[in-house]
N, C-alpha and C. Protein backbone atom coordinates (compact mmCIF):
# COMPACT_ATOMS: atom_id res chain seq x y z
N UNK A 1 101.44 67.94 62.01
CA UNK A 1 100.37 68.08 62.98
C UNK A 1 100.91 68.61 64.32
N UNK A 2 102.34 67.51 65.10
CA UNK A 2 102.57 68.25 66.11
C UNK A 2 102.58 70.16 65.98
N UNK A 3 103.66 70.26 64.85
CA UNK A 3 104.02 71.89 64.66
C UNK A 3 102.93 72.75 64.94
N UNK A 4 101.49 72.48 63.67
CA UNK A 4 100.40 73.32 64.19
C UNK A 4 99.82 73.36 65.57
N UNK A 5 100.20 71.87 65.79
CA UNK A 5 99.46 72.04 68.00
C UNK A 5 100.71 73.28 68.64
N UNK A 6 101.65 72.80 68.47
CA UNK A 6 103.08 73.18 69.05
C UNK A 6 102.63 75.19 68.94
N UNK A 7 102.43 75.58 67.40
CA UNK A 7 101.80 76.56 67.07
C UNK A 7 100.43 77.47 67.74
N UNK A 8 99.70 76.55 67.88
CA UNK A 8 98.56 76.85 68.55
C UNK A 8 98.51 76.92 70.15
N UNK A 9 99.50 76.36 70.95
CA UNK A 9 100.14 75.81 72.25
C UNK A 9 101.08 77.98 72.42
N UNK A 10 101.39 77.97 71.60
CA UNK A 10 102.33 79.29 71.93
C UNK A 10 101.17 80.40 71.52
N UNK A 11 100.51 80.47 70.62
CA UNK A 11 99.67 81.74 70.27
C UNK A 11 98.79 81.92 71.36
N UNK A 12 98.75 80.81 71.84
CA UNK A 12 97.55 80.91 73.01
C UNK A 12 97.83 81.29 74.43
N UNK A 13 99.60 81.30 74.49
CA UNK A 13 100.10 81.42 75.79
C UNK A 13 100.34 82.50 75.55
N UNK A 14 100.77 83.28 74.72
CA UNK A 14 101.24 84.79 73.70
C UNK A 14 99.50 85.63 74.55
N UNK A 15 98.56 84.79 74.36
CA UNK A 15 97.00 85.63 74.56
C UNK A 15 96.96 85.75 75.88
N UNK A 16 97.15 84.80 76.85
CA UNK A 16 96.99 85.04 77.78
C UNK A 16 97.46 85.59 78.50
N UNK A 17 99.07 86.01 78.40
CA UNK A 17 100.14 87.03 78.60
C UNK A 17 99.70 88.15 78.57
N UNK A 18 99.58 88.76 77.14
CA UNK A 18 98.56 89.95 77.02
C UNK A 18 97.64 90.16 77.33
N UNK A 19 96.60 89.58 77.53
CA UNK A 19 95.54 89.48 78.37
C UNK A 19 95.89 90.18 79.53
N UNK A 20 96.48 89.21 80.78
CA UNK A 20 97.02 89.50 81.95
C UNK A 20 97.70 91.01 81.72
N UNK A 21 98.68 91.19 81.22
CA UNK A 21 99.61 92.33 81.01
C UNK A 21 98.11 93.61 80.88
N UNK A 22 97.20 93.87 79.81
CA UNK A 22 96.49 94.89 79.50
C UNK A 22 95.00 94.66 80.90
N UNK A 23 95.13 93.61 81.56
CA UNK A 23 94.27 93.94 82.68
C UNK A 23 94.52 94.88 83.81
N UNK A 24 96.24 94.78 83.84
CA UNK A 24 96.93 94.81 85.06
C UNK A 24 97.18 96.18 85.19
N UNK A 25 96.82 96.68 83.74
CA UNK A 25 97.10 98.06 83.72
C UNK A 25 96.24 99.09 84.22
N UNK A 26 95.22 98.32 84.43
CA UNK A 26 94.37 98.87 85.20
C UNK A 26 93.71 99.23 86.80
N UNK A 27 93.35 100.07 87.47
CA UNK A 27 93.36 99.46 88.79
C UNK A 27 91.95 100.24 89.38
N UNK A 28 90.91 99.44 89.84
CA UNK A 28 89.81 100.01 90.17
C UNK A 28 90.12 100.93 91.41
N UNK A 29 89.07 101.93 90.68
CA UNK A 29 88.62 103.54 91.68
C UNK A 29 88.12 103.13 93.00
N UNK A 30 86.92 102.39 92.21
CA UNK A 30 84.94 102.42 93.14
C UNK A 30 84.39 102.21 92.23
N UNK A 31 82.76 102.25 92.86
CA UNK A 31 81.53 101.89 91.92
C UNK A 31 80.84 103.12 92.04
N UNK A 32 80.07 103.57 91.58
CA UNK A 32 78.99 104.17 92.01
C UNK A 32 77.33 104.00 92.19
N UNK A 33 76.61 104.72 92.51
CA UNK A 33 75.42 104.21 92.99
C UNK A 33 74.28 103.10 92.21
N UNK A 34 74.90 103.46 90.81
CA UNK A 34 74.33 102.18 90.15
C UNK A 34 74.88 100.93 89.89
N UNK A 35 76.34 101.07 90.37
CA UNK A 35 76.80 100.30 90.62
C UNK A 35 77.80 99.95 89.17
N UNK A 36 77.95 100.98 88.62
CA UNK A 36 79.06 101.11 87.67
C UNK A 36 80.61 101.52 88.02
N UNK A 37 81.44 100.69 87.65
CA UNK A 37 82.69 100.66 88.24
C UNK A 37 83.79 101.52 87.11
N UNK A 38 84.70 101.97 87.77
CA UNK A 38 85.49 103.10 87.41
C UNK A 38 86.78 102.87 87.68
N UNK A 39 88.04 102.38 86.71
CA UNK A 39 88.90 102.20 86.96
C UNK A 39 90.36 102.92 86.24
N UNK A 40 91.37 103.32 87.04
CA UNK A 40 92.65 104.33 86.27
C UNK A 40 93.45 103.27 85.44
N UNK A 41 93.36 104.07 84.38
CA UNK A 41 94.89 103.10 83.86
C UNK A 41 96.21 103.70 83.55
N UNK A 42 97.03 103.17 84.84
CA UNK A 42 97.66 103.98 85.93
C UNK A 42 98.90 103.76 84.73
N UNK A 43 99.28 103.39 83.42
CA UNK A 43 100.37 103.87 83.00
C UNK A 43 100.35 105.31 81.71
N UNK A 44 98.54 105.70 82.19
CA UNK A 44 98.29 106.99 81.44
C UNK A 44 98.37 108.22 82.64
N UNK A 45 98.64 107.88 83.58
CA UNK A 45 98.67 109.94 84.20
C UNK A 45 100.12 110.13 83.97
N UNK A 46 100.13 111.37 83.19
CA UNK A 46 100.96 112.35 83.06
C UNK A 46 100.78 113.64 83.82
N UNK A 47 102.24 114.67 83.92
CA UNK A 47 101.50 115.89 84.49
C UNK A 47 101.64 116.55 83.49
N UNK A 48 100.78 117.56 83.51
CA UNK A 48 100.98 119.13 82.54
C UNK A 48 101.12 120.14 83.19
N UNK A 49 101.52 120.34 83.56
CA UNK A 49 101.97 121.87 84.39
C UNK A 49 101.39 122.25 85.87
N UNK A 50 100.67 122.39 85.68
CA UNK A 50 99.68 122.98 87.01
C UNK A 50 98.38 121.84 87.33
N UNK A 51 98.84 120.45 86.04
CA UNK A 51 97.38 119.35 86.47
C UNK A 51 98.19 118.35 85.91
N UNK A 52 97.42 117.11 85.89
CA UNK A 52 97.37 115.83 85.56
C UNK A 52 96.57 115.42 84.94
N UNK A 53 96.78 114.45 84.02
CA UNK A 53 95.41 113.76 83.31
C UNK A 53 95.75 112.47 83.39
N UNK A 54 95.06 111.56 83.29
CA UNK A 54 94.73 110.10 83.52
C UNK A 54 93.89 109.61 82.68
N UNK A 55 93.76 108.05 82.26
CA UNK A 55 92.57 107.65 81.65
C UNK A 55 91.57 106.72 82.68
N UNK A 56 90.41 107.23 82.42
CA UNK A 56 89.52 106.44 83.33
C UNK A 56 88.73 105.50 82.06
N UNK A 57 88.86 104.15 82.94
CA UNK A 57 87.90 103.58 82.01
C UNK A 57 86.54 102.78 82.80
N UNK A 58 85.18 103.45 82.14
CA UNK A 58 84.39 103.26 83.24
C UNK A 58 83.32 101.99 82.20
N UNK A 59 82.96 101.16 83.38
CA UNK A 59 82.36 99.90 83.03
C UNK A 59 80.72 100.12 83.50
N UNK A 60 79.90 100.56 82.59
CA UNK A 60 78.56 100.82 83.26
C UNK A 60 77.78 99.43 83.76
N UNK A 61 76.86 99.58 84.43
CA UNK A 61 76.37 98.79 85.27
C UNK A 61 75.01 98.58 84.25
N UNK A 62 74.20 97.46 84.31
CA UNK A 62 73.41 97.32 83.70
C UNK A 62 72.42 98.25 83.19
N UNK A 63 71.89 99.02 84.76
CA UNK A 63 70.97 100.06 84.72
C UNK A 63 71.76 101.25 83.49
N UNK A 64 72.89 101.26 83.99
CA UNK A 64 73.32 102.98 83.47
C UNK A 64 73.78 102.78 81.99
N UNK A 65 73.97 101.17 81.65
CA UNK A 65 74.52 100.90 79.95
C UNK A 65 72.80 101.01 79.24
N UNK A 66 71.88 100.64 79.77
CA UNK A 66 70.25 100.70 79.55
C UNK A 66 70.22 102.13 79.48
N UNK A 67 70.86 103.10 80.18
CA UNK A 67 70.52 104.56 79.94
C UNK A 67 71.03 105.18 78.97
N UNK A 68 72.37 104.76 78.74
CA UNK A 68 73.33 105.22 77.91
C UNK A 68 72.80 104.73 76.49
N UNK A 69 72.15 103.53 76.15
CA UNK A 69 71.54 103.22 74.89
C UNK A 69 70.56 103.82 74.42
N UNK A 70 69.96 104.29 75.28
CA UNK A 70 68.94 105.81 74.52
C UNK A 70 69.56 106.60 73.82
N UNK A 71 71.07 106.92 74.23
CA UNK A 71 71.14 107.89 73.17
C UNK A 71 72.17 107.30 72.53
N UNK A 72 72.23 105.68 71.89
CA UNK A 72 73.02 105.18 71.11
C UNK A 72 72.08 104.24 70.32
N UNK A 73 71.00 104.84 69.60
CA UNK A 73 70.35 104.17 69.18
C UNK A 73 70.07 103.06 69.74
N UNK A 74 69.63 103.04 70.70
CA UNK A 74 69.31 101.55 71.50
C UNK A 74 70.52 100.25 71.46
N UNK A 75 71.76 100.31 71.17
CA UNK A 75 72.97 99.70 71.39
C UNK A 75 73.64 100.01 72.61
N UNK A 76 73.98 99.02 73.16
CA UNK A 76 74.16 98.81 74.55
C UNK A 76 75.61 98.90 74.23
N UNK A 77 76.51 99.75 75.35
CA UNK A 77 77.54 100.32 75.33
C UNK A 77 78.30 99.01 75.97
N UNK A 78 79.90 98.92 75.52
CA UNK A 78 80.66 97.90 76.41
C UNK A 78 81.29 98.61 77.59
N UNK A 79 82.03 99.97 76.98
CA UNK A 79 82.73 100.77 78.51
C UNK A 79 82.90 102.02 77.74
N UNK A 80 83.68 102.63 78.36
CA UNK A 80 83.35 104.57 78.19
C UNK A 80 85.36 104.27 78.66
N UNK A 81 86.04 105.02 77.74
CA UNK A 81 87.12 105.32 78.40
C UNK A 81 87.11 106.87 78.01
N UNK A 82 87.43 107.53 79.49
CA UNK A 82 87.80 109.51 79.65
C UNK A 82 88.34 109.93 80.01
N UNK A 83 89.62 110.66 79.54
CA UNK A 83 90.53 111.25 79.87
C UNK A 83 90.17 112.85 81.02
N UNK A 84 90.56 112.53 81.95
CA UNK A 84 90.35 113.59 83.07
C UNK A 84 91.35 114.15 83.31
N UNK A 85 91.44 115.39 83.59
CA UNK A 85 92.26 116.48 84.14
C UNK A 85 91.71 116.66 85.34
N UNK A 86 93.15 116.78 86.67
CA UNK A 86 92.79 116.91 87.76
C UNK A 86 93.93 118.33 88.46
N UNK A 87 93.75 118.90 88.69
CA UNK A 87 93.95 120.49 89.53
C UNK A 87 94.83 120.18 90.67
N UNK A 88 96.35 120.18 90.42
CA UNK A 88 97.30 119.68 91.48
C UNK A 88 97.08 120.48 92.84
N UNK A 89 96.38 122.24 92.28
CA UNK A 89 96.84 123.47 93.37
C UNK A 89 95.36 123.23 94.23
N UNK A 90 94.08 122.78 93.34
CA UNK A 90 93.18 122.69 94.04
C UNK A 90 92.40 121.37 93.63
N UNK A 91 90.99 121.58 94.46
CA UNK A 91 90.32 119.68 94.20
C UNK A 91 89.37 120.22 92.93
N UNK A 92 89.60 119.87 92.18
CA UNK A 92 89.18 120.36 90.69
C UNK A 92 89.51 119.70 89.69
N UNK A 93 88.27 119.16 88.92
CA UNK A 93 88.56 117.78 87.57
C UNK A 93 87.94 118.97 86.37
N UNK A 94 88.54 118.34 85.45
CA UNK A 94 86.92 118.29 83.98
C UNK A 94 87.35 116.68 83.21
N UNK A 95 86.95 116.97 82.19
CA UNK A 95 86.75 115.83 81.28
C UNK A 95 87.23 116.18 80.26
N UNK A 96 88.24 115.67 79.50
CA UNK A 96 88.89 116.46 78.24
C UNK A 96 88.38 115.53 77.25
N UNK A 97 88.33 114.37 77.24
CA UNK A 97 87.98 113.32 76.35
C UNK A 97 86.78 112.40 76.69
N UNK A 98 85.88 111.85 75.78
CA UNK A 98 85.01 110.87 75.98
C UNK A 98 84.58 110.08 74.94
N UNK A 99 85.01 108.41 75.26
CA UNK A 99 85.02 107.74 73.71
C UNK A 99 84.04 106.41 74.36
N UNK A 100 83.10 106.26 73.87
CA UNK A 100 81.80 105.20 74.24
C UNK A 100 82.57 103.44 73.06
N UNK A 101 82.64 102.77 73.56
CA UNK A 101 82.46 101.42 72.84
C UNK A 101 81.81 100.58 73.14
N UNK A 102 81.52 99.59 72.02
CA UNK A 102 80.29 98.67 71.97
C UNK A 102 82.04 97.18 72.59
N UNK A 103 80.66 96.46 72.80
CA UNK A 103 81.36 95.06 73.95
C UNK A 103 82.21 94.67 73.15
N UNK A 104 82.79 94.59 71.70
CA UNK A 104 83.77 94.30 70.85
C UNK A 104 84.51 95.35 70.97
N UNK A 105 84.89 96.29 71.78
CA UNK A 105 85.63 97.97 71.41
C UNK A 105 86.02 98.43 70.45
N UNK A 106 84.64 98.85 69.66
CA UNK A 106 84.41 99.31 68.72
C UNK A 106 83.82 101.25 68.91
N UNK A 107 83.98 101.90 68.50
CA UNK A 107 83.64 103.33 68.78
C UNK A 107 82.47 103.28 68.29
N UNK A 108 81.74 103.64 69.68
CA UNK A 108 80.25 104.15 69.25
C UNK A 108 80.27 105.70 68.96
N UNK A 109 81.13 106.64 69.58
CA UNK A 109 80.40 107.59 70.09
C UNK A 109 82.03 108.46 70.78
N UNK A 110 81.72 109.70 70.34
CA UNK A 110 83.25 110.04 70.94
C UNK A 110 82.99 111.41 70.81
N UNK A 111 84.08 112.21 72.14
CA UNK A 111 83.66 113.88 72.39
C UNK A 111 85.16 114.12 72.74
N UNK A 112 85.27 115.45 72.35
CA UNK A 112 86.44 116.15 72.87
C UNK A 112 86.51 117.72 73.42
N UNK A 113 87.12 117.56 74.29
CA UNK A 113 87.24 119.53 74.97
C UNK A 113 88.48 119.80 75.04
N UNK A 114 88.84 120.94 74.54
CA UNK A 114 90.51 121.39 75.08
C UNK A 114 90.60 121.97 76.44
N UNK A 115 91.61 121.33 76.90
CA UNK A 115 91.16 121.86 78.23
C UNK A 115 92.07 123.38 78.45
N UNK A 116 90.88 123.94 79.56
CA UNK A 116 90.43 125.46 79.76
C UNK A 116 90.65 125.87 81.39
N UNK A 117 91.04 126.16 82.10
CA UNK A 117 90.92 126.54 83.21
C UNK A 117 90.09 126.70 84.11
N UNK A 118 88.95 127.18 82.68
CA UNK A 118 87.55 127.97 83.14
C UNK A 118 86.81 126.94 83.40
N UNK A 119 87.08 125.49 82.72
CA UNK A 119 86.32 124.66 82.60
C UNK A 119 85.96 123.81 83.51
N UNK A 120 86.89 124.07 85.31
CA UNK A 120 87.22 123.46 85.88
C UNK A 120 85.83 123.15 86.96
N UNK A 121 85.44 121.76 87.23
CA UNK A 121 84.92 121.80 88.45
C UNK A 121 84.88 121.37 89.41
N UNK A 122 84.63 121.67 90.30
CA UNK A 122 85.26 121.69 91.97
C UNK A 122 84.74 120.07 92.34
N UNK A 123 85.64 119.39 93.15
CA UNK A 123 85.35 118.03 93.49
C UNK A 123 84.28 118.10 94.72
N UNK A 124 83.32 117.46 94.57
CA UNK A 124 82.46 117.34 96.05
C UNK A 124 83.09 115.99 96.59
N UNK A 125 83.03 116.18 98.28
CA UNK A 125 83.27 114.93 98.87
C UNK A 125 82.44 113.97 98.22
N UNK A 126 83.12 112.60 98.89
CA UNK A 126 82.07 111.34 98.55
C UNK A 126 81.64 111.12 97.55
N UNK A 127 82.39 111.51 96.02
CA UNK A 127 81.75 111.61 94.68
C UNK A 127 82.37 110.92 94.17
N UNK A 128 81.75 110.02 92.63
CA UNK A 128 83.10 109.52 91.57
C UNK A 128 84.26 110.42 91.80
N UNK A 129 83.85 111.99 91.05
CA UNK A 129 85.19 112.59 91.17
C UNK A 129 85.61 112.91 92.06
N UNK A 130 85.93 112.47 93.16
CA UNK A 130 86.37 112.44 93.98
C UNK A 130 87.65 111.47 94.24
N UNK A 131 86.89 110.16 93.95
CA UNK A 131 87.98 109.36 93.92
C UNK A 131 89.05 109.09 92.49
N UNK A 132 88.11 109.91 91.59
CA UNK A 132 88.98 109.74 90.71
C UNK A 132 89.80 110.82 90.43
N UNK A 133 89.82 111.63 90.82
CA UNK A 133 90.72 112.74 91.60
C UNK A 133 91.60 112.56 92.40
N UNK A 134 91.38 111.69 93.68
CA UNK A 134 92.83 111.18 94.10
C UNK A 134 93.27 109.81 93.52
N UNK A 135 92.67 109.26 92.59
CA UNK A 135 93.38 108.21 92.06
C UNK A 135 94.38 108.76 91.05
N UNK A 136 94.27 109.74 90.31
CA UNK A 136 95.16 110.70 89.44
C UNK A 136 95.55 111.17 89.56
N UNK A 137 95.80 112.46 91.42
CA UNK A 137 96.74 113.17 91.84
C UNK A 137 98.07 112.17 92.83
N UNK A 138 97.00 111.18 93.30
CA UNK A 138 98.15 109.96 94.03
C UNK A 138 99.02 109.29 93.23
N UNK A 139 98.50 109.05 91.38
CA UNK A 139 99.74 108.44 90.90
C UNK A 139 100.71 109.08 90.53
N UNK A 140 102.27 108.30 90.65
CA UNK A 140 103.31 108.61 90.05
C UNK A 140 103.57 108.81 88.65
């Protein structure tokens, strides 16, 4: 009996470790106007030559997971993680990747673009991409 507590005493400290460890990897952007939050997970930017990509993983807000279930058969999304490319020479993102999961992270829903040059678009002030543009050109 002790062994299985003793057992159950470590698997559980093993969870919360990881836990902590795969939160930490993350580090919030901002919200935006609906109040959906957007955060880098700052041990994915790499550079590629002339850009950077990063993973954003964005947490919709009630309103915008209610929007997003229209076009998921009425299943309410858990988070959206998207790989962005950001334009070292100028302020310029796209979106190379987009993978939707349900609150178990499970794949609802998933898109891909190779990224293109052409594809690029220009950052407006005061925007998500904005900040998620310098959250991906500021990391190391």
């Amino acid at each position: 009996m002790v062994k299985k507590m003793l057992g159950f005493i470590v698997f559980a400290v093993f969870m919360m470790v990881a836990t902590t460890a795969m939160a930490a990897s993350f580090v919030e952007l901002g919200a935006d106007a609906s109040d959906s939050v957007y955060y880098l997970a700052k041990g994915s930017v790499s550079s590629r030559g002339d850009y950077k990509v990063g993973w954003i993983k964005l947490v919709p807000s009630k309103k915008y997971s209610a929007e997003l279930a229209k076009d998921l058969n009425n299943k309410k999304p858990g988070y959206v993680m998207m790989l962005w490319a950001a334009n070292k020479k100028a302020k310029q993102t796209q979106v190379l990747s987009t993978t939707i999961y349900d609150p178990k992270g499970n794949v609802m829903d998933s898109a891909e673009e190779k990224f293109n040059p052409k594809n690029y678009e220009e950052v407006t002030p005061d925007t998500v991409a904005e900040f998620i543009y310098n959250g991906i050109i500021s990391s190391k």
